[in-house]
PDB file of N, CA and C in Angstrom:
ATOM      1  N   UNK A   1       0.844  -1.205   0.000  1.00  0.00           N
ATOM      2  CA  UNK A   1       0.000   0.000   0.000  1.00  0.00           C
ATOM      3  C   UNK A   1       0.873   1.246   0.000  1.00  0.00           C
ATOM      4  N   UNK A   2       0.570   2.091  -0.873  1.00  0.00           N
ATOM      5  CA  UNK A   2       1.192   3.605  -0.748  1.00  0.00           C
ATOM      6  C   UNK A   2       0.824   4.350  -0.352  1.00  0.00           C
ATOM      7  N   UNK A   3       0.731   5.432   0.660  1.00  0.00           N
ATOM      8  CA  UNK A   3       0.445   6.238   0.860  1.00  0.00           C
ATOM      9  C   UNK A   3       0.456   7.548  -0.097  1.00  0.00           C
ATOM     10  N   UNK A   4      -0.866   8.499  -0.043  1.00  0.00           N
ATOM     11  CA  UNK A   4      -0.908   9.419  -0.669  1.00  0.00           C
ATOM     12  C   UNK A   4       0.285  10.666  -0.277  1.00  0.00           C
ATOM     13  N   UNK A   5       0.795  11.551  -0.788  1.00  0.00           N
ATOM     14  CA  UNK A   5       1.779  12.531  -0.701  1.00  0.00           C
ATOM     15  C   UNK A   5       0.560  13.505  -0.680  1.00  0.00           C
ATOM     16  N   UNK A   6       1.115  14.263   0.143  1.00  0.00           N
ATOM     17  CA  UNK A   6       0.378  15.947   0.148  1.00  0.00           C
ATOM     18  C   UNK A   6       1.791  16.967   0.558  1.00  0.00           C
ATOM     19  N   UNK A   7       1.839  18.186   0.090  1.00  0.00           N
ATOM     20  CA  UNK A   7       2.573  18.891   0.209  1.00  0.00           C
ATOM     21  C   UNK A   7       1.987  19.580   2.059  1.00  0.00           C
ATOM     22  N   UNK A   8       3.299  19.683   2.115  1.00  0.00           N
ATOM     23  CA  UNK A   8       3.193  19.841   3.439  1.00  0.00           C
ATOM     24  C   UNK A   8       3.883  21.345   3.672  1.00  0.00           C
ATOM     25  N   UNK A   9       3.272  22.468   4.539  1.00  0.00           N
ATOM     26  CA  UNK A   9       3.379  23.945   4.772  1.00  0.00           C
ATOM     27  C   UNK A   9       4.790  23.588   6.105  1.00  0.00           C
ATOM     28  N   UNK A  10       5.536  25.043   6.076  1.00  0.00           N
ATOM     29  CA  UNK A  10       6.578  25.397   6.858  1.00  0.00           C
ATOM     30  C   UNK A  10       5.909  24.347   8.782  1.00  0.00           C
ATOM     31  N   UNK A  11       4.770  24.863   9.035  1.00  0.00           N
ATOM     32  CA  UNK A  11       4.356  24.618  10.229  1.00  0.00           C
ATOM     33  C   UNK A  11       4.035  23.351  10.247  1.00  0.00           C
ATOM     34  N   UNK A  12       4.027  22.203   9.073  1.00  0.00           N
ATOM     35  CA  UNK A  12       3.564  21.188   9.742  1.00  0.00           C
ATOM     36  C   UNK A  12       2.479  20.488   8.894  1.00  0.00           C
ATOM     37  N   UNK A  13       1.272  21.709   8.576  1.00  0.00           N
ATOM     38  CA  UNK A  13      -0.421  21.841   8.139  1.00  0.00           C
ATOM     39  C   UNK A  13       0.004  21.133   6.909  1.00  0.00           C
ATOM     40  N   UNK A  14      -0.833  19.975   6.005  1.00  0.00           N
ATOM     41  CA  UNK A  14      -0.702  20.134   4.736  1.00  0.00           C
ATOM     42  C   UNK A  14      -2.081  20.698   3.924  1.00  0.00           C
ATOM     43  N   UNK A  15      -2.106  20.860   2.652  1.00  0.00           N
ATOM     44  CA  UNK A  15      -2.959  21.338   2.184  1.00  0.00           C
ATOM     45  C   UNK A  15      -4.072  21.037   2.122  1.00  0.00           C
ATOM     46  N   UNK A  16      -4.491  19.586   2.324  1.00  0.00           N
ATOM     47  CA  UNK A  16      -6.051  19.322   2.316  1.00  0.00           C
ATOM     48  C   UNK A  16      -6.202  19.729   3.596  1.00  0.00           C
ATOM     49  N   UNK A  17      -5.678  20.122   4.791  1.00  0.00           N
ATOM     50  CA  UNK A  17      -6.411  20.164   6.061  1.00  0.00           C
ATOM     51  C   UNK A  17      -6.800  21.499   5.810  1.00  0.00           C
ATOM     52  N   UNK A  18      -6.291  22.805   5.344  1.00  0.00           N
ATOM     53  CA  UNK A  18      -6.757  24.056   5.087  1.00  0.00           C
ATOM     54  C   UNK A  18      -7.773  23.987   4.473  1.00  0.00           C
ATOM     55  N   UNK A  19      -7.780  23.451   2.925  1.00  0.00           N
ATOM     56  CA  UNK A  19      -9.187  22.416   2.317  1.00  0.00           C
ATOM     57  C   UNK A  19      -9.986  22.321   2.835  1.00  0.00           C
ATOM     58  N   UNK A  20      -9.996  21.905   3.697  1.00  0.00           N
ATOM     59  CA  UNK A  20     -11.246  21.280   4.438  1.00  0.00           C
ATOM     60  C   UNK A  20     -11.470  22.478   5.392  1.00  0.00           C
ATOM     61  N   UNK A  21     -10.578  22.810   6.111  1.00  0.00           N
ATOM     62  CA  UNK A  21     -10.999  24.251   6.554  1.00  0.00           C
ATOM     63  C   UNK A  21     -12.250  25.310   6.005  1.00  0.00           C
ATOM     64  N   UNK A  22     -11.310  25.776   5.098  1.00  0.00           N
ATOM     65  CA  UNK A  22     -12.178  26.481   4.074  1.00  0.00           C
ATOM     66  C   UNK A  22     -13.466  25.530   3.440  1.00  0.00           C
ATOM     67  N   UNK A  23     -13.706  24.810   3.514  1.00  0.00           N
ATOM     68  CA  UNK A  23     -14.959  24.112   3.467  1.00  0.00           C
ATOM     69  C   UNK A  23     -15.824  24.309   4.399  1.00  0.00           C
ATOM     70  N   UNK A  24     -15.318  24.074   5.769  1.00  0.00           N
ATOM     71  CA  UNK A  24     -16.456  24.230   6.749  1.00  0.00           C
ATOM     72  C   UNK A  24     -16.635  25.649   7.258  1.00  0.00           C
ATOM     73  N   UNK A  25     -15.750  26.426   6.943  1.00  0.00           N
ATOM     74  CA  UNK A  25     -16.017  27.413   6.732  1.00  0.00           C
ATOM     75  C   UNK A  25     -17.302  28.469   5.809  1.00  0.00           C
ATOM     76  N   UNK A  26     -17.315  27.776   4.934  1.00  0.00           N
ATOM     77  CA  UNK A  26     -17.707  28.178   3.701  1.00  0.00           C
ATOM     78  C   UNK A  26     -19.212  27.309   4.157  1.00  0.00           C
ATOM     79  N   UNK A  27     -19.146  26.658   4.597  1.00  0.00           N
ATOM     80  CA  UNK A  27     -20.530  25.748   5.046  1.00  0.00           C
ATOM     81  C   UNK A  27     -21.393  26.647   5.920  1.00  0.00           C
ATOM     82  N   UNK A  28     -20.456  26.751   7.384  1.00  0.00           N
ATOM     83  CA  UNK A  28     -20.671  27.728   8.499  1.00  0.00           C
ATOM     84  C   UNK A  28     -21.737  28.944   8.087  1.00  0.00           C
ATOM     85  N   UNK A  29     -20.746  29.743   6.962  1.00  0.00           N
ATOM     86  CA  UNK A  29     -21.227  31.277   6.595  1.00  0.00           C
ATOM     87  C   UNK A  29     -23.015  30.223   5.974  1.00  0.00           C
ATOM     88  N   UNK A  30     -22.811  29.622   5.083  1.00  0.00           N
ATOM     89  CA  UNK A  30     -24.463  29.001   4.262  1.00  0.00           C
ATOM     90  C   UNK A  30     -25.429  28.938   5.403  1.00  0.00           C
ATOM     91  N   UNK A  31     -24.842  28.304   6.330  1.00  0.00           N
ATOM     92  CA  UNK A  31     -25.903  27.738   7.729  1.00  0.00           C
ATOM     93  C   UNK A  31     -26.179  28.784   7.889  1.00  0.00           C
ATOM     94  N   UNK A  32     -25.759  30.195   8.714  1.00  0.00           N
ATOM     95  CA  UNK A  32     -26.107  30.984   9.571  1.00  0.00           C
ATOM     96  C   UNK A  32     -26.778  31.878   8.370  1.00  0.00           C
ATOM     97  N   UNK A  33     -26.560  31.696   7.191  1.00  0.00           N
ATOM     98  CA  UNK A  33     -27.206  32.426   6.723  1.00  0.00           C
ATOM     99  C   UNK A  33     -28.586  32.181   6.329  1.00  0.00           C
ATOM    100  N   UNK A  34     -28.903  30.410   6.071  1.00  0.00           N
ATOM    101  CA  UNK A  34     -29.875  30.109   5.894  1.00  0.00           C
ATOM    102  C   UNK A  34     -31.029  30.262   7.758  1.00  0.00           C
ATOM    103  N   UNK A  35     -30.082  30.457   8.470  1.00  0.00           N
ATOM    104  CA  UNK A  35     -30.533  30.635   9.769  1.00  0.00           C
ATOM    105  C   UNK A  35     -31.607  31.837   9.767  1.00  0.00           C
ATOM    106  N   UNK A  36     -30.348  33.047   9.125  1.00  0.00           N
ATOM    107  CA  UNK A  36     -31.100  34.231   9.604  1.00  0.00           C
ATOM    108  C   UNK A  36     -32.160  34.768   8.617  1.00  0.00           C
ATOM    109  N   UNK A  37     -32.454  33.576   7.592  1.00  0.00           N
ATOM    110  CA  UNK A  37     -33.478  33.669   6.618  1.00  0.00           C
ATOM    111  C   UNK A  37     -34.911  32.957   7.313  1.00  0.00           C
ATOM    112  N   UNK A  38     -34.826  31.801   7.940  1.00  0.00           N
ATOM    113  CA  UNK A  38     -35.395  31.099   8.253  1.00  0.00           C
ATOM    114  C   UNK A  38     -36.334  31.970   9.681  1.00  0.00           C
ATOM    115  N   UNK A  39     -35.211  32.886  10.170  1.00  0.00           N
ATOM    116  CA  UNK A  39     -35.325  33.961  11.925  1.00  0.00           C
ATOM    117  C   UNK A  39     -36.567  35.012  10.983  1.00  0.00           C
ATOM    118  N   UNK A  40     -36.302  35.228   9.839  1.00  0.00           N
ATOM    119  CA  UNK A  40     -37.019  36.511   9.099  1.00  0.00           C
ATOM    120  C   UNK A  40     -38.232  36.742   8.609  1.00  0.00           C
ATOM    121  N   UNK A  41     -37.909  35.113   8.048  1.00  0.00           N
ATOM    122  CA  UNK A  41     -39.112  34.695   7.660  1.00  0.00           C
ATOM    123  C   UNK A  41     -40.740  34.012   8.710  1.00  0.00           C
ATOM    124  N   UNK A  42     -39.827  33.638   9.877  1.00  0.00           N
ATOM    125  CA  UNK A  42     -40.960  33.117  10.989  1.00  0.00           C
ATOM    126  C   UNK A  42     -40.995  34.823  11.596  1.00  0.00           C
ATOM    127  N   UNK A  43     -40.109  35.834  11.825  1.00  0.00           N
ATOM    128  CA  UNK A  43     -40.997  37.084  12.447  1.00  0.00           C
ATOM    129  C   UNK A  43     -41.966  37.975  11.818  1.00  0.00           C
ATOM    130  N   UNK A  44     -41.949  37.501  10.064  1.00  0.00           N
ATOM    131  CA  UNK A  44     -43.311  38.200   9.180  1.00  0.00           C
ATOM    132  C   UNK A  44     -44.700  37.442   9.330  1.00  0.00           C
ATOM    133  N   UNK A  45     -44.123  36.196   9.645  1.00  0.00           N
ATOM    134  CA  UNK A  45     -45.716  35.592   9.829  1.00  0.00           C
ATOM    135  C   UNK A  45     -46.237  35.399  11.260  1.00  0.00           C
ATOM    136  N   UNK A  46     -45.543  36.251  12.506  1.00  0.00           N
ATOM    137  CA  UNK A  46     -46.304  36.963  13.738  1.00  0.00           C
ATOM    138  C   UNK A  46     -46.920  37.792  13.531  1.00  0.00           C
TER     139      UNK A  46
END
């Protein structure tokens, strides 16, 4: 079995872990936004 190679940063990090960072990141911002759609939409129909 071989292991996959990833380039690996000065500190250690390699690049898919930032990857994935910026993924859940990028997820995070969708959620809260579908949040504060969801907050907007239930205070028009009080």
């Amino acid at each position: 079995m071989s292991k996959e190679t990833r380039s690996i940063d000065k500190k250690g990090f390699s690049n898919k872990f930032f990857e994935e960072l910026d993924k859940e990141h990028d997820n995070a911002k969708d959620f809260a936004k579908r949040q504060k759609e969801l907050k907007e939409k239930k205070k028009q129909q009080i």
